[in-house]
Each structure stands twice: as C-alpha cells, then as structure tokens.
N, C-alpha and C. Protein backbone atom coordinates (compact mmCIF):
# COMPACT_ATOMS: atom_id res chain seq x y z
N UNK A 1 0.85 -1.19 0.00
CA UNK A 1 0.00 0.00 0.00
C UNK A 1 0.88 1.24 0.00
N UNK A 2 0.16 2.49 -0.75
CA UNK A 2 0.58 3.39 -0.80
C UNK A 2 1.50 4.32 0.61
N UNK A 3 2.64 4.95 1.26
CA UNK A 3 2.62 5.20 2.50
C UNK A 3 1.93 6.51 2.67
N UNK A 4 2.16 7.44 1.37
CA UNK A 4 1.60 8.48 1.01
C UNK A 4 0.22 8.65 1.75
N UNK A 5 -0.33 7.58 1.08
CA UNK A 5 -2.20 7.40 1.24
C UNK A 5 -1.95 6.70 3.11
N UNK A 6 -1.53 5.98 3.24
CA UNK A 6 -1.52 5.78 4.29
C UNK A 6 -1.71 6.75 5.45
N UNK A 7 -0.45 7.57 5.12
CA UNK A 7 -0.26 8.84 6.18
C UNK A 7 -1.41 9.98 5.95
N UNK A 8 -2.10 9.96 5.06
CA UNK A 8 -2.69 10.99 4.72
C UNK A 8 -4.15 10.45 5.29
N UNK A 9 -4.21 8.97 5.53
CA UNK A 9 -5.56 8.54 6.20
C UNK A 9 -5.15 8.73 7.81
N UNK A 10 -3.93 8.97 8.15
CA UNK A 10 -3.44 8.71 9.56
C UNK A 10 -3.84 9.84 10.59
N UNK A 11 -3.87 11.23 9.38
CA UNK A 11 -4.02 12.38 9.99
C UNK A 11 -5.65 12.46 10.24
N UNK A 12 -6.62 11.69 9.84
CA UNK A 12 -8.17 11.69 9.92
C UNK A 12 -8.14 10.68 10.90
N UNK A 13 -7.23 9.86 11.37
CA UNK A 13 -7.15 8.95 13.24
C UNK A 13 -7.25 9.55 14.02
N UNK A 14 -7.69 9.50 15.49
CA UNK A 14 -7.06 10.17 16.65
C UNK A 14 -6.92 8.91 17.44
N UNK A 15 -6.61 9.29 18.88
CA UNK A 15 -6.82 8.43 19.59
C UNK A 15 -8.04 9.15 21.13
N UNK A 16 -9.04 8.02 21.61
CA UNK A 16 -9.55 8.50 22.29
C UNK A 16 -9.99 7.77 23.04
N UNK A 17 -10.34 7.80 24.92
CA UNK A 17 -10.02 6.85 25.39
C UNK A 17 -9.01 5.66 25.53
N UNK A 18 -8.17 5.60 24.92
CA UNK A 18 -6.88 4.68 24.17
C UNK A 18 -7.42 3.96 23.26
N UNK A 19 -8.50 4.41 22.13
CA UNK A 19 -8.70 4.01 21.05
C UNK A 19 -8.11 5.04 19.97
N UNK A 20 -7.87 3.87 19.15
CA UNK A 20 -7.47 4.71 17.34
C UNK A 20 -9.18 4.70 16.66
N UNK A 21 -9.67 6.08 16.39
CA UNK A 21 -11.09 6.21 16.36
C UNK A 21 -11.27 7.09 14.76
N UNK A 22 -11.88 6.96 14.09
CA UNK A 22 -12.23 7.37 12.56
C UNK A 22 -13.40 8.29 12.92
N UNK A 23 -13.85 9.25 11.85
CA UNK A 23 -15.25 9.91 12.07
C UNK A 23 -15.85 9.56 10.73
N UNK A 24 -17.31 9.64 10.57
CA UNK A 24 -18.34 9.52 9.62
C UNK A 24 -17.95 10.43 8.45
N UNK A 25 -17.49 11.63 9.15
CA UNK A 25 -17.28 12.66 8.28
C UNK A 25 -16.22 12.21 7.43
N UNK A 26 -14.85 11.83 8.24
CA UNK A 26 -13.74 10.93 7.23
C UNK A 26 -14.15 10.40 6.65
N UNK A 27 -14.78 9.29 6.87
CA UNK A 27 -15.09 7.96 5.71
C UNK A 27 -15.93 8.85 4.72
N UNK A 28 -16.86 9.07 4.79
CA UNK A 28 -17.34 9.84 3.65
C UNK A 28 -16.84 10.14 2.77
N UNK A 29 -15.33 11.39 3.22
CA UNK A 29 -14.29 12.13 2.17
C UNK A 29 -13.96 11.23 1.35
N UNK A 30 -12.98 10.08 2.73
CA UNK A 30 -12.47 9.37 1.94
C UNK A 30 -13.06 8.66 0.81
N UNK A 31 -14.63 8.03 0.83
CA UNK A 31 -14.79 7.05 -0.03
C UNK A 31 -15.88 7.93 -1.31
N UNK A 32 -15.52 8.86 -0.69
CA UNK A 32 -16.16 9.93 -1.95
C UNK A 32 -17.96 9.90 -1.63
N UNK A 33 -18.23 9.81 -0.39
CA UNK A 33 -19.80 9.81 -0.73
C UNK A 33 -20.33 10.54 0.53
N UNK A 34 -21.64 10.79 0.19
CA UNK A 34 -22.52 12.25 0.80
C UNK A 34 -22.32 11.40 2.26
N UNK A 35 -21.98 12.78 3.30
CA UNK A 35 -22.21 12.20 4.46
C UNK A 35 -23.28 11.31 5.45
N UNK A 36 -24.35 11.73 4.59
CA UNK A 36 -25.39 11.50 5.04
C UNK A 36 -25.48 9.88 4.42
N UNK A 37 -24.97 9.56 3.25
CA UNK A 37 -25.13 8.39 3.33
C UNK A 37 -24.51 7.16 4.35
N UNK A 38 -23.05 7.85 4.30
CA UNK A 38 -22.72 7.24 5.36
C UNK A 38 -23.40 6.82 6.97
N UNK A 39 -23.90 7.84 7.58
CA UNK A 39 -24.60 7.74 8.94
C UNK A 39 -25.89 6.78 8.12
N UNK A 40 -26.81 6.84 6.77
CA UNK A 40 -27.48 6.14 6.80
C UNK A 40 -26.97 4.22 6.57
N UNK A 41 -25.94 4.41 6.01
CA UNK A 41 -25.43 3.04 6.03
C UNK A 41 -25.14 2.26 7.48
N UNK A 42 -24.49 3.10 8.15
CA UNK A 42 -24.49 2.69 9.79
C UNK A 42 -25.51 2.18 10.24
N UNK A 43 -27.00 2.82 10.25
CA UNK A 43 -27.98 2.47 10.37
C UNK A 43 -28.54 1.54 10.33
N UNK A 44 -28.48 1.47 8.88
CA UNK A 44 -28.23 -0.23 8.31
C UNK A 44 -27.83 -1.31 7.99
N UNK A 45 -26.71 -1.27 9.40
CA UNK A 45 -25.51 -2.60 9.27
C UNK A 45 -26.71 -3.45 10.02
N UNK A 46 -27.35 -3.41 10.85
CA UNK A 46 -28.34 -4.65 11.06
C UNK A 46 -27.87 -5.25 12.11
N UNK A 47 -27.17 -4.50 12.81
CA UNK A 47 -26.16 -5.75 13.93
C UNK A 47 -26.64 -5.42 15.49
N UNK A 48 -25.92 -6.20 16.40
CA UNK A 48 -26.80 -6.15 17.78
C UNK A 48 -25.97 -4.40 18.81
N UNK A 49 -26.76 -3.83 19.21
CA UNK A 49 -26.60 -2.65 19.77
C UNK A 49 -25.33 -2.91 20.72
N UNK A 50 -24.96 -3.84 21.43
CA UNK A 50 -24.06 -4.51 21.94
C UNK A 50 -22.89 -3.78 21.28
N UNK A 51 -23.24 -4.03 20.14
CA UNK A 51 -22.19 -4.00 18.88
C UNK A 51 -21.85 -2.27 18.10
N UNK A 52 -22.66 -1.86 17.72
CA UNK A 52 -23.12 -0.86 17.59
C UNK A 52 -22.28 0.06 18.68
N UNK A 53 -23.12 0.03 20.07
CA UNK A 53 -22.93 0.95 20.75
C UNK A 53 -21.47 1.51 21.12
N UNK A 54 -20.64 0.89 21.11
CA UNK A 54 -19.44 0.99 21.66
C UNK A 54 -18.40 1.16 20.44
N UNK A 55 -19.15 0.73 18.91
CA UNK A 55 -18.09 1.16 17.57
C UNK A 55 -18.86 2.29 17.10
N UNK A 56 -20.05 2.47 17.39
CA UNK A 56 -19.95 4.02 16.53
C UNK A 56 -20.60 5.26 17.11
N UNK A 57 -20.08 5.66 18.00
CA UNK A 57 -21.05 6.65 19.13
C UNK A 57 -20.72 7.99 18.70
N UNK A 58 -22.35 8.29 18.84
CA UNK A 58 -22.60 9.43 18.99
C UNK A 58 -21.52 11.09 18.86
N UNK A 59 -20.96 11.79 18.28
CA UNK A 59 -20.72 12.76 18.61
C UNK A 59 -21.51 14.13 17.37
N UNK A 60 -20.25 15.52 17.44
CA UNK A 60 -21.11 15.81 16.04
C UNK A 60 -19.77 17.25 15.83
N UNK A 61 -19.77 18.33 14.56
CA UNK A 61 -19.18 18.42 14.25
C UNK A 61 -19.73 20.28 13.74
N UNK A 62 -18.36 21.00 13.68
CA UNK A 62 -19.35 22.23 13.25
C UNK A 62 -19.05 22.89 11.65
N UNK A 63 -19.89 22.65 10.97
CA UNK A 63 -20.47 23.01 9.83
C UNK A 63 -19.53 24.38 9.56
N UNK A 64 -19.51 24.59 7.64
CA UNK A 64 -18.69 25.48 7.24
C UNK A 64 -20.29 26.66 8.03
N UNK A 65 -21.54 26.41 8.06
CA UNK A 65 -22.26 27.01 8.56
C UNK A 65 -22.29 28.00 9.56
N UNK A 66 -21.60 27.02 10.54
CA UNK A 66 -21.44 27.09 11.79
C UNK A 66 -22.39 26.95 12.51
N UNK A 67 -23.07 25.52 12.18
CA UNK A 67 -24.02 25.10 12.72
C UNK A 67 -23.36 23.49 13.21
N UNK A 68 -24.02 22.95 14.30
CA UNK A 68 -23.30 21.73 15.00
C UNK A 68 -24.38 20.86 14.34
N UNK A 69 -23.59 19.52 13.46
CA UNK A 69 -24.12 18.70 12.75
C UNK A 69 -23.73 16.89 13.59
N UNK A 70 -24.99 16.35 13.53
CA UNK A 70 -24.28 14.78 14.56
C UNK A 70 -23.24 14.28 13.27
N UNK A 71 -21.74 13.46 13.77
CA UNK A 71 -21.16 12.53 13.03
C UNK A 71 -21.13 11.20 14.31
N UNK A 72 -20.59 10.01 13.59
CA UNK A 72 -20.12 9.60 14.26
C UNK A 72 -18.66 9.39 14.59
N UNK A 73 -18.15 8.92 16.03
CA UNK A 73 -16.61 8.33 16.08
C UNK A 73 -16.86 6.99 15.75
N UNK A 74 -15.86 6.16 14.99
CA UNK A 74 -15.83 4.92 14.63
C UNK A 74 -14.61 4.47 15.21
N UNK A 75 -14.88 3.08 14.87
CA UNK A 75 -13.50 2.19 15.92
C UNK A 75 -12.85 1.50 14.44
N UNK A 76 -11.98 0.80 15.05
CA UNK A 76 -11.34 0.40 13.96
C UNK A 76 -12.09 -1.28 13.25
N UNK A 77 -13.29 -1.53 14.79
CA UNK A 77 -13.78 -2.44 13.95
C UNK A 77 -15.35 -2.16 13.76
N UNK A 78 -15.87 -1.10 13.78
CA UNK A 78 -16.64 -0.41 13.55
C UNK A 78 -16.61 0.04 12.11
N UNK A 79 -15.05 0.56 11.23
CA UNK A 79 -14.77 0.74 10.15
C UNK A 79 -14.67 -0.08 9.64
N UNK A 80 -14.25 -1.46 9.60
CA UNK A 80 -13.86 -2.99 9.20
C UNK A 80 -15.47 -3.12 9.10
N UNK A 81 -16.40 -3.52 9.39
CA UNK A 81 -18.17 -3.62 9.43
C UNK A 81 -18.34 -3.17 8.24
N UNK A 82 -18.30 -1.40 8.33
CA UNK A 82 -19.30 -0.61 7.42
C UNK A 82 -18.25 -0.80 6.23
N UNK A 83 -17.21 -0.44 6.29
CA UNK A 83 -16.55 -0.98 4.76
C UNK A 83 -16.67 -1.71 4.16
N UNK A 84 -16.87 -3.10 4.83
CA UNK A 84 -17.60 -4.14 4.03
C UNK A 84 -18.74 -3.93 2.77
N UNK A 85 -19.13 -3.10 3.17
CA UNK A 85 -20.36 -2.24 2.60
C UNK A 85 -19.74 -1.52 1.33
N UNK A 86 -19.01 -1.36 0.89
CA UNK A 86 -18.71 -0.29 0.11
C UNK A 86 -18.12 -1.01 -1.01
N UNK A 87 -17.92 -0.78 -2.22
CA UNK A 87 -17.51 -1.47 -3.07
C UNK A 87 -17.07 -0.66 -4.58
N UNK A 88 -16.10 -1.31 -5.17
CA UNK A 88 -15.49 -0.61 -6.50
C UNK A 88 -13.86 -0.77 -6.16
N UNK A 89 -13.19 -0.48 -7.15
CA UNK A 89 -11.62 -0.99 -7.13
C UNK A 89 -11.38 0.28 -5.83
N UNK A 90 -12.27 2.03 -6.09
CA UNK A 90 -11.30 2.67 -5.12
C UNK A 90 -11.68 2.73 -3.47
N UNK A 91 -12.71 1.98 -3.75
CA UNK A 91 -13.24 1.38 -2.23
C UNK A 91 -12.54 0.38 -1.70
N UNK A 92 -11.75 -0.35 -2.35
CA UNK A 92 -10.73 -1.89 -1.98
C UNK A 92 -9.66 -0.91 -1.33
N UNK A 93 -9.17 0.05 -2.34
CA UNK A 93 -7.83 1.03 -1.80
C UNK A 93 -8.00 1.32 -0.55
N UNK A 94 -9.00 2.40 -0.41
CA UNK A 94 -9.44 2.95 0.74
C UNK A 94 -9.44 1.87 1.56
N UNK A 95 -9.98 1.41 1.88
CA UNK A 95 -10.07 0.20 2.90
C UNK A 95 -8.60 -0.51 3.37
N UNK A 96 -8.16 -1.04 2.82
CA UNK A 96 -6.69 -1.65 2.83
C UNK A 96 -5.97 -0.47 3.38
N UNK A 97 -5.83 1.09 2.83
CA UNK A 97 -5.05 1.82 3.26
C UNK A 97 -5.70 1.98 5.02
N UNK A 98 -6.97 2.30 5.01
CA UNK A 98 -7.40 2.58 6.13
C UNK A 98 -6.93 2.02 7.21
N UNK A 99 -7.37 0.44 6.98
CA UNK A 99 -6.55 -0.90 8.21
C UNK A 99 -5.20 -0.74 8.01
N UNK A 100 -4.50 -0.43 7.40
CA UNK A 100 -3.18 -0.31 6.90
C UNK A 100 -2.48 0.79 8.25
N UNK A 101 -3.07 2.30 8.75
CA UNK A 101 -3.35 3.06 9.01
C UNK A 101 -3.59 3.09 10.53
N UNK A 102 -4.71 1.92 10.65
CA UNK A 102 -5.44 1.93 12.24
C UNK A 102 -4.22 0.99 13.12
N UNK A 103 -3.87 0.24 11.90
CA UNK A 103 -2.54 -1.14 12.25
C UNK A 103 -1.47 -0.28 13.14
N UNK A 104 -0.83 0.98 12.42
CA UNK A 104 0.55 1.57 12.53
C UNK A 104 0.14 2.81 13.63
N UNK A 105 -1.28 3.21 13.50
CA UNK A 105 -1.59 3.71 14.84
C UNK A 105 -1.41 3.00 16.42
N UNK A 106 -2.28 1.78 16.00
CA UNK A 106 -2.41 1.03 17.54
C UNK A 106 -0.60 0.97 17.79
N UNK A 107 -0.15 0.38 16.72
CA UNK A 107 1.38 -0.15 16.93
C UNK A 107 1.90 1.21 17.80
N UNK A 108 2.04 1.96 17.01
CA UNK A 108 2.68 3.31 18.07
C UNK A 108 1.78 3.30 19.30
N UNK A 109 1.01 3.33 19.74
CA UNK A 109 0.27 3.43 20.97
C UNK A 109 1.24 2.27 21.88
N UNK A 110 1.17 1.10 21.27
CA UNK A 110 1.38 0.30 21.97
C UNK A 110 3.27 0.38 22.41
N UNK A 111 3.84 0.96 21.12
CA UNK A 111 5.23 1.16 21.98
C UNK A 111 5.64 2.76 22.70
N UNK A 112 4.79 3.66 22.47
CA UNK A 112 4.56 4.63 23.88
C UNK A 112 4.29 3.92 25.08
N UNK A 113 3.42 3.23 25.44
CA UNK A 113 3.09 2.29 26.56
C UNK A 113 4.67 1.72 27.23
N UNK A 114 4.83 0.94 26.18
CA UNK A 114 6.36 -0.05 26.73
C UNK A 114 8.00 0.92 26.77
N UNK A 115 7.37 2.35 26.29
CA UNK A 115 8.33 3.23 26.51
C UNK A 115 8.19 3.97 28.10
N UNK A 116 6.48 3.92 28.57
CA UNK A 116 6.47 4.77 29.93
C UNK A 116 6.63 3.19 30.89
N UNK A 117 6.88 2.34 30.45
CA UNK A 117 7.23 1.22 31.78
C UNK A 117 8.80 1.12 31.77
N UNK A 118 9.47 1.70 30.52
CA UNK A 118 10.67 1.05 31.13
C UNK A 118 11.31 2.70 31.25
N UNK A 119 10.41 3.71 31.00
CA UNK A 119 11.15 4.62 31.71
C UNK A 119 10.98 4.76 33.48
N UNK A 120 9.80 4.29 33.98
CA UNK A 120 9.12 4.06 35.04
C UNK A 120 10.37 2.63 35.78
N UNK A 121 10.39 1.95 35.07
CA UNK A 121 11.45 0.82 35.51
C UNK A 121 13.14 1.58 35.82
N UNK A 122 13.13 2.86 35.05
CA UNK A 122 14.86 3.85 34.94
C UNK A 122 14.42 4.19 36.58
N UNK A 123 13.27 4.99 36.15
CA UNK A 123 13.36 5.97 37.71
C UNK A 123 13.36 4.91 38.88
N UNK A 124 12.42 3.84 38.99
CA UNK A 124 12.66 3.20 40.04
C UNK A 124 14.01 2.71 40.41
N UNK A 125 14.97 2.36 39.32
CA UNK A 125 16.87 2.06 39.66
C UNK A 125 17.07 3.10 40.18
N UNK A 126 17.03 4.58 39.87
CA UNK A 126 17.70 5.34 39.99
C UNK A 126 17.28 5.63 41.02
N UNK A 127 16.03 5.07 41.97
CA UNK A 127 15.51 5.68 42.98
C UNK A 127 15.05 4.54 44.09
N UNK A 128 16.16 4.07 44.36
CA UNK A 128 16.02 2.64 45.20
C UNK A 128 15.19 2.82 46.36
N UNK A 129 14.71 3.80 46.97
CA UNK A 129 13.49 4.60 48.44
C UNK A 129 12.43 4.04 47.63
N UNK A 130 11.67 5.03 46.31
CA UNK A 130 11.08 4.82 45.67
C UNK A 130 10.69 3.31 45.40
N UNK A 131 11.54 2.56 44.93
CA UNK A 131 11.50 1.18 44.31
C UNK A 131 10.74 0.07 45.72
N UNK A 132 11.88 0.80 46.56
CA UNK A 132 10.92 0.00 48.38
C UNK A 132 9.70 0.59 49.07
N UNK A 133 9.48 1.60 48.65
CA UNK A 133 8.29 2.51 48.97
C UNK A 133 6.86 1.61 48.36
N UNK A 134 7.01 1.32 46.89
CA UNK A 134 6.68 0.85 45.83
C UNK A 134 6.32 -0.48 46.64
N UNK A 135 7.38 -1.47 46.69
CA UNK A 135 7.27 -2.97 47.07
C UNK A 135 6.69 -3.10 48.60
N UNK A 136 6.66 -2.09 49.48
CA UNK A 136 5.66 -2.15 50.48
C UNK A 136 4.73 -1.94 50.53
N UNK A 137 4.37 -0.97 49.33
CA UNK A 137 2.99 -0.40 49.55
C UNK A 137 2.04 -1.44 48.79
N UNK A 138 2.80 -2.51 47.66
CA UNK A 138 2.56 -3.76 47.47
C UNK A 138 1.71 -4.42 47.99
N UNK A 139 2.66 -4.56 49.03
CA UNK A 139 2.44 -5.74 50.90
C UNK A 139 1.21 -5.03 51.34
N UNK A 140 0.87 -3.76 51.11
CA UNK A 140 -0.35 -3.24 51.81
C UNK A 140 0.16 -2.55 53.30
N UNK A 141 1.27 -2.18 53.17
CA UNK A 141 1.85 -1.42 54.37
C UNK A 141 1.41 -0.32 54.49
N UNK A 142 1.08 0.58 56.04
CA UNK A 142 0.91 1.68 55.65
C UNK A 142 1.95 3.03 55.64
N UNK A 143 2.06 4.41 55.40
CA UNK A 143 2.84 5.44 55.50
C UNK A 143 3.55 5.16 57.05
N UNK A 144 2.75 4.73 58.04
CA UNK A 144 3.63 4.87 59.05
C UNK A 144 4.87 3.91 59.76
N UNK A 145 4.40 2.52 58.95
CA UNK A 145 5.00 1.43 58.75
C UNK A 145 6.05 1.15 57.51
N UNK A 146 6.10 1.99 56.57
CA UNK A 146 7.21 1.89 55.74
C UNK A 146 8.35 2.88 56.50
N UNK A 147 7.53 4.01 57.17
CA UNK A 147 8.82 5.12 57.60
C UNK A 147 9.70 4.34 58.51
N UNK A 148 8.60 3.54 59.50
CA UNK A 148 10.11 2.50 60.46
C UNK A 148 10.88 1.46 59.67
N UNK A 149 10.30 0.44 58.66
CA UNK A 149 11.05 0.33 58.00
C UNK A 149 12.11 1.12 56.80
N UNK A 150 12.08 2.06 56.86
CA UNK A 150 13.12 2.77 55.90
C UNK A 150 13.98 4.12 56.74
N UNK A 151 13.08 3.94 58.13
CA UNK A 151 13.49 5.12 58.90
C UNK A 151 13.66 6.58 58.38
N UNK A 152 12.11 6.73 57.83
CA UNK A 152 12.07 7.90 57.18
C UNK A 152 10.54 8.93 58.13
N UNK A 153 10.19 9.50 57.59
CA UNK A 153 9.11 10.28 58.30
C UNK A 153 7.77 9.58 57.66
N UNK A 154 6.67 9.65 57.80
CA UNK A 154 5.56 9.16 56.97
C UNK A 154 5.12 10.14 56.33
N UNK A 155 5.62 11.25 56.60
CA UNK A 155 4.88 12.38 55.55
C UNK A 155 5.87 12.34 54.79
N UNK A 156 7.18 11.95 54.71
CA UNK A 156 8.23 11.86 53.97
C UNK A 156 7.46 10.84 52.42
N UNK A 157 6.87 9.93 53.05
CA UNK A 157 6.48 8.54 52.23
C UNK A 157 5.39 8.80 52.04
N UNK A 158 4.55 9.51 52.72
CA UNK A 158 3.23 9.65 51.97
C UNK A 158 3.80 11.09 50.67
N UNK A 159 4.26 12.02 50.74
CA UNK A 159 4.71 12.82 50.06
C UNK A 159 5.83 12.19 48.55
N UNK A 160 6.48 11.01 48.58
CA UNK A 160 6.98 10.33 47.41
C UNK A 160 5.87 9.56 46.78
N UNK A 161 5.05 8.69 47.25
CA UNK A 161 3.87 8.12 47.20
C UNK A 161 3.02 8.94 46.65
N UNK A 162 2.84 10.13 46.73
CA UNK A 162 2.38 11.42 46.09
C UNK A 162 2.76 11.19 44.54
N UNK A 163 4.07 11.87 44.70
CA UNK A 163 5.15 12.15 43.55
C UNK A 163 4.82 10.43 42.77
N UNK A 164 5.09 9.45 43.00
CA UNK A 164 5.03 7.97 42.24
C UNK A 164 3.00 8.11 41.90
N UNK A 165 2.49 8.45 42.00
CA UNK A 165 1.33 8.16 41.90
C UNK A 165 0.92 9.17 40.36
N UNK A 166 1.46 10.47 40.82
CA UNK A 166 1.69 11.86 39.42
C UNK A 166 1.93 11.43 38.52
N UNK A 167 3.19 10.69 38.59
CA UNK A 167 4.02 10.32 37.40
C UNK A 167 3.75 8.38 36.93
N UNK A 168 2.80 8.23 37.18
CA UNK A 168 1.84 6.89 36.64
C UNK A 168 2.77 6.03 36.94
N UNK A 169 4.11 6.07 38.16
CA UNK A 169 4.67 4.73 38.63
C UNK A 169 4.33 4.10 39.55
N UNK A 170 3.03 4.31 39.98
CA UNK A 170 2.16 3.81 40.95
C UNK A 170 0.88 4.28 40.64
N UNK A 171 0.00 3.23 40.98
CA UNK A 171 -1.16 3.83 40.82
C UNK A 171 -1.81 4.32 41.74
N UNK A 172 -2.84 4.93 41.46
CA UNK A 172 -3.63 5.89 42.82
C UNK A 172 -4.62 5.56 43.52
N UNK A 173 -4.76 4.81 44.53
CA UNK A 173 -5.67 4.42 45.43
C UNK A 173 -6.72 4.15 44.86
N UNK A 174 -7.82 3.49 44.40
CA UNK A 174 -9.18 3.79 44.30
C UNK A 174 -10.55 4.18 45.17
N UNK A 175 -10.77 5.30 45.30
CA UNK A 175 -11.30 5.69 46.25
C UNK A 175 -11.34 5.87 47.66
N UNK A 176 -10.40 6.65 47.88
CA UNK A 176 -9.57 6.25 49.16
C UNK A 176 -10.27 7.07 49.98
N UNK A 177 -11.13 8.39 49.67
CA UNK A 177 -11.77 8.83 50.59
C UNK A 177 -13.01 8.22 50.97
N UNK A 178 -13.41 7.08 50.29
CA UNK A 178 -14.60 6.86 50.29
C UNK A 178 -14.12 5.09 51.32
N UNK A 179 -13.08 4.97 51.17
CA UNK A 179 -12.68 3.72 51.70
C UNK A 179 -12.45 4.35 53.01
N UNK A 180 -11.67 5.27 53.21
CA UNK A 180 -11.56 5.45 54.43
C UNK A 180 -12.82 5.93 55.26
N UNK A 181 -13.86 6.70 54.81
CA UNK A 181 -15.56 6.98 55.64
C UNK A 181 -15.69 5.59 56.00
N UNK A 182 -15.43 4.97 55.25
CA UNK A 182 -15.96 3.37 55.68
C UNK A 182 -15.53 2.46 56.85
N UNK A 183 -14.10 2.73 56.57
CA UNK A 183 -13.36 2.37 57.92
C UNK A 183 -13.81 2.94 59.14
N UNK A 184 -13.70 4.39 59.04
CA UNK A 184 -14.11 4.76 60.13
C UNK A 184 -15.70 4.69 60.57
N UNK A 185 -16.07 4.46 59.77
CA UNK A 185 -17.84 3.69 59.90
C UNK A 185 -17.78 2.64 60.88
N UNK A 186 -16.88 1.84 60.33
CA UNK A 186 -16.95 0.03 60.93
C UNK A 186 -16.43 0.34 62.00
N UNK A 187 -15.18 1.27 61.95
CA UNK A 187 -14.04 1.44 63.66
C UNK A 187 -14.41 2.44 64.10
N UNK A 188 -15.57 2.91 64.85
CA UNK A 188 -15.15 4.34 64.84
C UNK A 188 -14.22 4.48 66.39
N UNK A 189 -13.20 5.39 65.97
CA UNK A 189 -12.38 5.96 66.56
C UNK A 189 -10.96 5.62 66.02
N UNK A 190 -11.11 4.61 64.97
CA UNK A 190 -9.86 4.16 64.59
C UNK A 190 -9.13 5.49 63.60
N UNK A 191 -8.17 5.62 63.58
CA UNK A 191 -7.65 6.72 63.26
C UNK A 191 -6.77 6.65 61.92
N UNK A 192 -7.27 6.88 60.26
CA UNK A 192 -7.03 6.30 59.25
C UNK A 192 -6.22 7.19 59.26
N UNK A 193 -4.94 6.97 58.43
CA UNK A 193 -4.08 7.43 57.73
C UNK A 193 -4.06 7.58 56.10
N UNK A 194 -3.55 8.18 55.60
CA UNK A 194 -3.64 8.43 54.26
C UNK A 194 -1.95 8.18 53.95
C-alpha cells in the first residue's frame, strides 16, 4: 500500500479513550460519498446494539455554517463492518489503506506504553526509596510502617507516594476517601491514615 495514502488517512485517526477512532465525516471524504449516506449506512448494518454501541457513538461536528451537525466516532472495527459495505476498485484502496493506518496507529500506541514502563522501571533504579516505597505499599503497608522500615518520616512517604502516583509509577488508590468513611464507619475511633 501506498505510505503516502496511508499517512494521509493517519491524519483523519485520533486516539480517544486509548482508542485509534475514525469519524463519519472521514469515511465519507475518503470514499467519496454524501455524508449522510454514510450515517445512513451505519444504520443499516443490522447488527446487535451490543455491537453498535461501543463502535460508533454518537458525537457531532461544526459546519462550514457554523451550525453543529451529529457525526459519528468509529473504531477500527466499527470501520472494518461498514466498509464491508462499500464497493469498487477505489473502495478496496481505501479500505486496505485505512486498516493499513489503524494497524501503525495502535502499533505506536502500543510502543509509547512499553516506553512509559521502562522509563518508570529507569526511575525506580535510579531511585532505590522509591522502588521500596513501591514494594511495600505492594504488601499493603501503611505510611507509618514503611517510615520505620526505611526510617524515614511518613509524611516523607506519603509525600513520594504522592510524587510515584503523578508520574503513573504507581497507581492511585481507588477511592480512598470513600474507603476510608468506611473504615471509620466500621471502627469508629480508629484513626485512618492516608
């Protein structure tokens, strides 16, 4: 396939939610036909809402008018579906370039990813507190129990624990204010730490 055509379908990708996502309005350009046919072809893929709902949702777009018109976002197998649909030698192109396109998108997504773990893997060498901060909080230790083991302060460790949580080398509690009302629901007087 063309890389030309490729790249030139790449710039009508985004990514959203950590999807590589197409719009109605693209496919249209691309396959040369009225927008409106497109959203009506969607319509009429015939398939279970299951299906539907999650490859071609809802958004919309603003008109040389400047009026806000619905399109949809498409997925990459949301586009694989309705293409099926389409037909002629420059509908085969389009298509092939398109998957061609969604392929070299995900691919880059996916080695940004394996680029923030092993930079996340640098800082933790370079930051051996960090790296044990990390492997206790593992164990389910709390701030005041890593400081005696590391003989540090707990605001010291809740304050790196901070910093590792910012920078996505730890993740961030899930609902920790709402976990802790709870605790103190069940204990009351017990005295939660953060």
């Amino acid at each position: 396939m063309n890389q030309k055509q490729i790249s030139t379908i790449k710039k009508h990708l985004s990514i959203r939610d950590g999807q590589v996502i197409t719009t109605s309005l693209d496919v249209a350009n691309f396959f040369d036909k009225k927008h409106k046919h497109v959203l009506e072809a969607v319509m009429n893929l015939d398939c279970p809402v299951d299906f539907t709902g999650p490859n071609f949702r809802p958004s919309s777009y603003i008109s040389e008018q400047n009026k806000e018109l619905p399109m949809l976002d498409i997925t990459r197998k949301g586009f694989v579906l309705l293409a099926m649909g389409f037909t002629g030698s420059r509908a085969m192109e389009f298509k092939i370039a398109y998957i061609e396109a969604f392929d070299q998108m995900e691919k880059g997504m996916q080695r940004g990813a394996m680029n923030l773990q092993a930079l996340a893997a640098e800082v933790l060498a370079a930051r051996p507190l960090w790296r044990d901060i990390k492997r206790y909080k593992a164990l389910g230790l709390t701030h005041v129990e890593i400081g005696k083991l590391l003989n540090r302060n707990p605001s010291t460790i809740r304050r790196d624990v901070r910093k590792m949580e910012a920078c996505g080398i730890m993740p961030p509690p899930a609902n920790l204010k709402q976990l802790q009302a709870k605790a103190q629901y069940l204990f009351p007087g017990l005295e939660v730490q953060s």
